[in-house]
Protein backbone atom coordinates (compact mmCIF):
# COMPACT_ATOMS: atom_id res chain seq x y z
CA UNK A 1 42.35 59.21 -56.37
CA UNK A 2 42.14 57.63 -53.44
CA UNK A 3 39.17 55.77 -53.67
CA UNK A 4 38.24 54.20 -56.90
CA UNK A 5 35.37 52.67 -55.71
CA UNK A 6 32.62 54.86 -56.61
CA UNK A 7 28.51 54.19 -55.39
CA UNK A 8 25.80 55.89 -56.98
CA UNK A 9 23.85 57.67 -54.77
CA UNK A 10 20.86 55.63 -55.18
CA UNK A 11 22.28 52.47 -53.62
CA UNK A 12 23.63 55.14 -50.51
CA UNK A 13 19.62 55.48 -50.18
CA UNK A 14 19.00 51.74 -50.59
CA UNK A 15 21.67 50.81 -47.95
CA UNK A 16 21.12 53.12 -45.86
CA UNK A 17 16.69 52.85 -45.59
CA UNK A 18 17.76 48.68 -45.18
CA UNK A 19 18.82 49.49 -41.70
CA UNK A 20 18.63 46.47 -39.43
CA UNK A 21 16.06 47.84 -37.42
CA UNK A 22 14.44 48.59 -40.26
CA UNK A 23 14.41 44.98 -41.03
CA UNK A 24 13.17 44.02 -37.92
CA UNK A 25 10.44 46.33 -37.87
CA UNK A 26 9.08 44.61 -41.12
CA UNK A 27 9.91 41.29 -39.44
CA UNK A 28 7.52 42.43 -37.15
CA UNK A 29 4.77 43.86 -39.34
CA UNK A 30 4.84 40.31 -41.12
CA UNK A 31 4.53 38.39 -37.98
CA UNK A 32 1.67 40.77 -36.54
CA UNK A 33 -0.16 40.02 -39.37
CA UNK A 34 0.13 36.27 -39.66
CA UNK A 35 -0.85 36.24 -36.01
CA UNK A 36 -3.50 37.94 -36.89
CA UNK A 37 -4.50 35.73 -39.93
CA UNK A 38 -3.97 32.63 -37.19
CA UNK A 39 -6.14 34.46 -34.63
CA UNK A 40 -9.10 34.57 -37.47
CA UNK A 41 -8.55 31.32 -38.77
CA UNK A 42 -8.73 29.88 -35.25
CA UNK A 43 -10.58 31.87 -33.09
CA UNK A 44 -12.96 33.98 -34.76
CA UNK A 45 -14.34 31.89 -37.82
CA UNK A 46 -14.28 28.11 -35.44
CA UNK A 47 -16.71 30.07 -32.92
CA UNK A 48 -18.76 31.56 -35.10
CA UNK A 49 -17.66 35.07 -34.65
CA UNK A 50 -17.41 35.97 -38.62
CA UNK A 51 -18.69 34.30 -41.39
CA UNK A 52 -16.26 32.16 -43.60
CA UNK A 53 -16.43 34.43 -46.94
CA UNK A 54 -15.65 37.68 -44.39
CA UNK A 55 -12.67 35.73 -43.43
CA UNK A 56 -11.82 34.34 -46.73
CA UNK A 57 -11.42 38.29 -48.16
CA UNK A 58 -9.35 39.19 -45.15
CA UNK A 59 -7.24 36.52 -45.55
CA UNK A 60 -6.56 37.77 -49.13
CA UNK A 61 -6.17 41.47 -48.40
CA UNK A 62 -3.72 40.29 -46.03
CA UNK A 63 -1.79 37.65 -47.24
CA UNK A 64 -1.37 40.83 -50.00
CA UNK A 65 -0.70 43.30 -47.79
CA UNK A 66 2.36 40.60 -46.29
CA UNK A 67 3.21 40.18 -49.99
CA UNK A 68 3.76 43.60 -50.86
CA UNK A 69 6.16 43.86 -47.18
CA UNK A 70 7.95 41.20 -48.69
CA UNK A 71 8.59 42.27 -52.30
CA UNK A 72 9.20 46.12 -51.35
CA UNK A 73 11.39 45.61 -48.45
CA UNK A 74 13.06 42.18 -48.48
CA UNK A 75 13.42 42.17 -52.87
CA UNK A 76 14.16 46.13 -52.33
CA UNK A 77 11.44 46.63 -55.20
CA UNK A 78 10.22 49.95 -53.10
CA UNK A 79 14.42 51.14 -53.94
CA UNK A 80 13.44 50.59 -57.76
CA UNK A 81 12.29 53.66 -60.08
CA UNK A 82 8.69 53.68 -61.22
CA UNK A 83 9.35 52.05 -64.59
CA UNK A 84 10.50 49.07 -63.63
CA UNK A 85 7.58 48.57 -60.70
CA UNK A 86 5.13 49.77 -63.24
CA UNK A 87 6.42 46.99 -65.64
CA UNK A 88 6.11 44.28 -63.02
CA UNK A 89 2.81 45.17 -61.64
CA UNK A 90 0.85 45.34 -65.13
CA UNK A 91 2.23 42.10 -65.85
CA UNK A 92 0.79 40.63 -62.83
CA UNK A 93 -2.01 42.73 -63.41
CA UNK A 94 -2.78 40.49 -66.90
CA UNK A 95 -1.58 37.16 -65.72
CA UNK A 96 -4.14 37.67 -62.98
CA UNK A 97 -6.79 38.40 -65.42
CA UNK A 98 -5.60 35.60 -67.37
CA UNK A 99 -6.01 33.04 -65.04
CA UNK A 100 -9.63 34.63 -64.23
CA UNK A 101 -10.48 33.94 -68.02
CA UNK A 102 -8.80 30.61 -68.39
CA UNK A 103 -10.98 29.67 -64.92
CA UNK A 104 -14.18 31.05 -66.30
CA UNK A 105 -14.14 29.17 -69.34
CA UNK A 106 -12.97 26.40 -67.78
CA UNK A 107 -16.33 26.41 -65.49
CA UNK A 108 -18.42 27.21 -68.50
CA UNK A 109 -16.96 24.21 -70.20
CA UNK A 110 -17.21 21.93 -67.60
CA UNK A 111 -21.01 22.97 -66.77
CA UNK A 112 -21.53 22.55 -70.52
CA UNK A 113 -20.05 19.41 -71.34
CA UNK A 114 -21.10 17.31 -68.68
CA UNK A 115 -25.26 17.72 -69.37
């Protein structure tokens, strides 16, 4: 008994994929794509390059895309078993479809109400 201090082997896995480089090489993936997002913003959709609802649905896929870096990598959700991520993402799933409804009905009413 030298050791009492026993690990399970997942956490060995979760240390050991958290290397610092691998840190910094989603540091990087996270700047890269707010560059990019600046670069659109600034550049392409100010001179008339893209229109402002092609710009509006990149912006979304990748402010998601940066969202799922940060929860997977920096929250270690990508360490997690599939229940638990499963759980989490059907929630978000229905408070997203939620907020679509309340929205929605919120329009309707407002359209309806003010004649």
């Amino acid at each position: 008994m030298a050791s009492e201090h026993h690990t399970p082997d997942h956490e060995h896995a979760e240390h050991a994929s958290m290397s610092k480089k691998k840190i910094w090489q989603v540091f990087f993936y996270l700047l890269g794509i707010t560059a990019l997002e600046f670069f659109i913003a600034l550049v392409l959709v100010q001179k008339g390059m893209i229109p402002h609802g092609i710009a509006n649905f990149t912006y979304i896929v990748l402010t998601l895309l940066k969202a799922y870096y940060i929860v997977a990598y920096f929250m270690h959700l990508k360490f997690e078993n599939m229940t638990l991520i499963t759980s989490i993402v059907v929630s978000l799933i229905f408070i997203v479809y939620l907020i679509i409804l309340v929205l929605n009905e919120g329009s309707y009413l407002n359209v309806h109400m003010n004649q």
